[in-house]
C-alpha atoms as a PDB file:
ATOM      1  CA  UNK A   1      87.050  79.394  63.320  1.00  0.00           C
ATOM      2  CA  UNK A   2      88.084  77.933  66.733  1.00  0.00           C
ATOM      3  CA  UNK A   3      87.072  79.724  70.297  1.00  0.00           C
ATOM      4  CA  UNK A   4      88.944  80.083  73.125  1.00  0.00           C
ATOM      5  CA  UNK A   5      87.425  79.894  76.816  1.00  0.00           C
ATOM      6  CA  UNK A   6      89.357  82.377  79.221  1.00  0.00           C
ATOM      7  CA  UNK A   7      88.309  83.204  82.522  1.00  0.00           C
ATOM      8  CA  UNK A   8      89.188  86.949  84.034  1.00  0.00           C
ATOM      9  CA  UNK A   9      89.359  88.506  87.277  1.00  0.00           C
ATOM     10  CA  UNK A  10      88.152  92.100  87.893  1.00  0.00           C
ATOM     11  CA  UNK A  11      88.703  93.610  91.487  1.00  0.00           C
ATOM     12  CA  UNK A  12      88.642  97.233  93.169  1.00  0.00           C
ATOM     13  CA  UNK A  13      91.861  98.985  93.984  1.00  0.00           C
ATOM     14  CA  UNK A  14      91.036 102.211  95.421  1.00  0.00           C
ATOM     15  CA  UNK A  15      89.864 104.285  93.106  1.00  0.00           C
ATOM     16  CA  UNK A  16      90.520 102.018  90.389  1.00  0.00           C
ATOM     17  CA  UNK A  17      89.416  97.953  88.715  1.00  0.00           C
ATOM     18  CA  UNK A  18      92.203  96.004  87.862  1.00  0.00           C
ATOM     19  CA  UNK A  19      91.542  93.091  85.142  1.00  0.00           C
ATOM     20  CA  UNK A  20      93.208  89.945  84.961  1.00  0.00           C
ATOM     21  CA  UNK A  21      93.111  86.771  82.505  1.00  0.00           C
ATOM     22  CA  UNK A  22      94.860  83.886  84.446  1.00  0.00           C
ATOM     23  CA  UNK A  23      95.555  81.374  81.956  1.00  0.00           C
ATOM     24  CA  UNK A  24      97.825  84.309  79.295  1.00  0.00           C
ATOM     25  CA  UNK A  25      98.889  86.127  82.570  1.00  0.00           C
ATOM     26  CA  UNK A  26      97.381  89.296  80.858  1.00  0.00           C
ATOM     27  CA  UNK A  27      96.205  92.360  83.135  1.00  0.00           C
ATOM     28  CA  UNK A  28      94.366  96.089  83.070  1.00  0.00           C
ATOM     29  CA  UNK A  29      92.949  98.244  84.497  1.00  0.00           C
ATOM     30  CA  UNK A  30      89.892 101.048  84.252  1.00  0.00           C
ATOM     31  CA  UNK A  31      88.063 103.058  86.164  1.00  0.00           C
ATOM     32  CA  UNK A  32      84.904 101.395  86.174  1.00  0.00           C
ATOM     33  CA  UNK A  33      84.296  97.763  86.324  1.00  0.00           C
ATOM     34  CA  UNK A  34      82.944  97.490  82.788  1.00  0.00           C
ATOM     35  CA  UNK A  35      85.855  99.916  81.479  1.00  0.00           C
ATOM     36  CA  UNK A  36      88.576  97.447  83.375  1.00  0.00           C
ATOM     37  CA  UNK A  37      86.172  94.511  81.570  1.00  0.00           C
ATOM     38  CA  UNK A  38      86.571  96.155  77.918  1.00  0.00           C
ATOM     39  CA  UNK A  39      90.188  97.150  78.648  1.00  0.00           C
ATOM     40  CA  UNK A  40      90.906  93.667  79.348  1.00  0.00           C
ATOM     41  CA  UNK A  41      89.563  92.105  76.059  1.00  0.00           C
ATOM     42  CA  UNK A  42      91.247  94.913  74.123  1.00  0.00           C
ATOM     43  CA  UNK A  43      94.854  94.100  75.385  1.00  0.00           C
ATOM     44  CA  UNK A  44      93.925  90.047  74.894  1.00  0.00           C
ATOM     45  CA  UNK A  45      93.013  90.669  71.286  1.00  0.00           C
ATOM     46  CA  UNK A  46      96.478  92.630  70.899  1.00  0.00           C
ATOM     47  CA  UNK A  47      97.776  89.709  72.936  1.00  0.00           C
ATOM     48  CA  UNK A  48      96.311  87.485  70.192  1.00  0.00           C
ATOM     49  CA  UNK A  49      97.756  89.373  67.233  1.00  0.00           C
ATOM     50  CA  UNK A  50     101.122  89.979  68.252  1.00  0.00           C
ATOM     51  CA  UNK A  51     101.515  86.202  69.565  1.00  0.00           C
ATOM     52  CA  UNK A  52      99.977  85.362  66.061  1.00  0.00           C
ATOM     53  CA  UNK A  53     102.471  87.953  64.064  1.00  0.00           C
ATOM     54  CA  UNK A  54     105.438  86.613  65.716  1.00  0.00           C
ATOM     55  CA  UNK A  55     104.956  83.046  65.147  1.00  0.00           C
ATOM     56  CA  UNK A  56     104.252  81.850  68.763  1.00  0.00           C
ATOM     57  CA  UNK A  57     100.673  81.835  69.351  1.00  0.00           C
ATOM     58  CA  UNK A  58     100.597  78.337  68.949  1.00  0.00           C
ATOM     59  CA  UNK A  59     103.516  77.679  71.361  1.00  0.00           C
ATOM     60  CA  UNK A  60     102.217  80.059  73.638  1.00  0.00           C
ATOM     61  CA  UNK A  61      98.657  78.240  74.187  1.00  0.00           C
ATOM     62  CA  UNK A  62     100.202  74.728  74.174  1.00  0.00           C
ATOM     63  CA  UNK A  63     102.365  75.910  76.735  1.00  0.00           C
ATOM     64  CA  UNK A  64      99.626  77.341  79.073  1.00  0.00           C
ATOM     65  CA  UNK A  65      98.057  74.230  78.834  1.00  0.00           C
ATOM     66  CA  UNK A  66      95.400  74.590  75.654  1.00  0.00           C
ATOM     67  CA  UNK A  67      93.907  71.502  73.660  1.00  0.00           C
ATOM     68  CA  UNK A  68      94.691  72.377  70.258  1.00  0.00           C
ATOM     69  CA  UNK A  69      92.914  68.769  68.912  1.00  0.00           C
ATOM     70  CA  UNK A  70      92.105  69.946  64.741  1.00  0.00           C
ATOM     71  CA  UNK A  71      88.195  68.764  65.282  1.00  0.00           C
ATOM     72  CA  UNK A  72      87.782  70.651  68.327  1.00  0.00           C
ATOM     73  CA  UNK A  73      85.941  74.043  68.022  1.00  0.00           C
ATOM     74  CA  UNK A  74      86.803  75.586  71.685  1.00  0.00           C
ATOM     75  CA  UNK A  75      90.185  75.760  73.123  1.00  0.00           C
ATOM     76  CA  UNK A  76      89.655  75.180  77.301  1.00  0.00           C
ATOM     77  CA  UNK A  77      92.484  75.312  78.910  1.00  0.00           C
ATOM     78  CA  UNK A  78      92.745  72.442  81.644  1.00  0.00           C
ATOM     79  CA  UNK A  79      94.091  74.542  84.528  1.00  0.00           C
ATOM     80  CA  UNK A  80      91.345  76.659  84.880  1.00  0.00           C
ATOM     81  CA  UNK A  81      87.644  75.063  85.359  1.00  0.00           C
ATOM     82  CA  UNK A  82      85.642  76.858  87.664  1.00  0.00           C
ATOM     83  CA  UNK A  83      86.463  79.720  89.817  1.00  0.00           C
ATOM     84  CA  UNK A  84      85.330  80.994  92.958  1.00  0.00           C
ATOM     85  CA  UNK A  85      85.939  84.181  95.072  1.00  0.00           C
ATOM     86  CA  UNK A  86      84.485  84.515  98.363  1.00  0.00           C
ATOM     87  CA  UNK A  87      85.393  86.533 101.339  1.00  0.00           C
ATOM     88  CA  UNK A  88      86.407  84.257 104.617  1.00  0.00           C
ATOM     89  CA  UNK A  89      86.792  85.628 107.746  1.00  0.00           C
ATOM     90  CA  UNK A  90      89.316  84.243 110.217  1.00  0.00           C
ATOM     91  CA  UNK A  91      90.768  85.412 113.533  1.00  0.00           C
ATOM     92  CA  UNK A  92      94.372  86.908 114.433  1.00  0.00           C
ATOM     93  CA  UNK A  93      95.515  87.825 117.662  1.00  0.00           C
ATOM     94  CA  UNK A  94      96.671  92.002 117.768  1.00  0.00           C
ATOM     95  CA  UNK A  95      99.168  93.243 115.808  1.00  0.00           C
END
């Protein structure tokens, strides 16, 4: 059975944590951080079937950018490798 690597992004919105997987343009939400987190998963595992019910799963990785070499055991998709979020600071005049 192969793998697939994905990367997510969880952030704050008020009151709320939205989820986001990049590389299937999936997204959530929760109201916790680790409820946004298991939201997430569950819609990319209903991403996964559907995709895979329809016929297009294939398609659908290839076109996001997924290896899909038979002797490979991971799928890593090329466009994302690393991420990094930091906060930078930078001045505007008044609005």
């Amino acid at each position: 059975m192969k793998t697939i690597e994905l990367t997510s992004e969880i952030w704050q919105e008020g009151n709320m944590y939205t989820a986001y997987c990049h590389e299937l343009d999936v997204a959530t939400a929760g109201r916790t951080f680790d409820e946004a987190r298991k939201n997430l998963a569950e819609a990319i595992e209903i991403f996964f079937e559907e995709t895979k019910r329809m016929g297009t799963l294939r398609q659908l990785l290839e076109e996001a950018g997924f290896s899909l070499e038979a002797n490979d055991s991971a799928l890593i998709s090329p466009r994302v490798k690393f991420c990094s979020f930091e906060k930078l600071s930078f001045p505007i005049s008044e609005l």
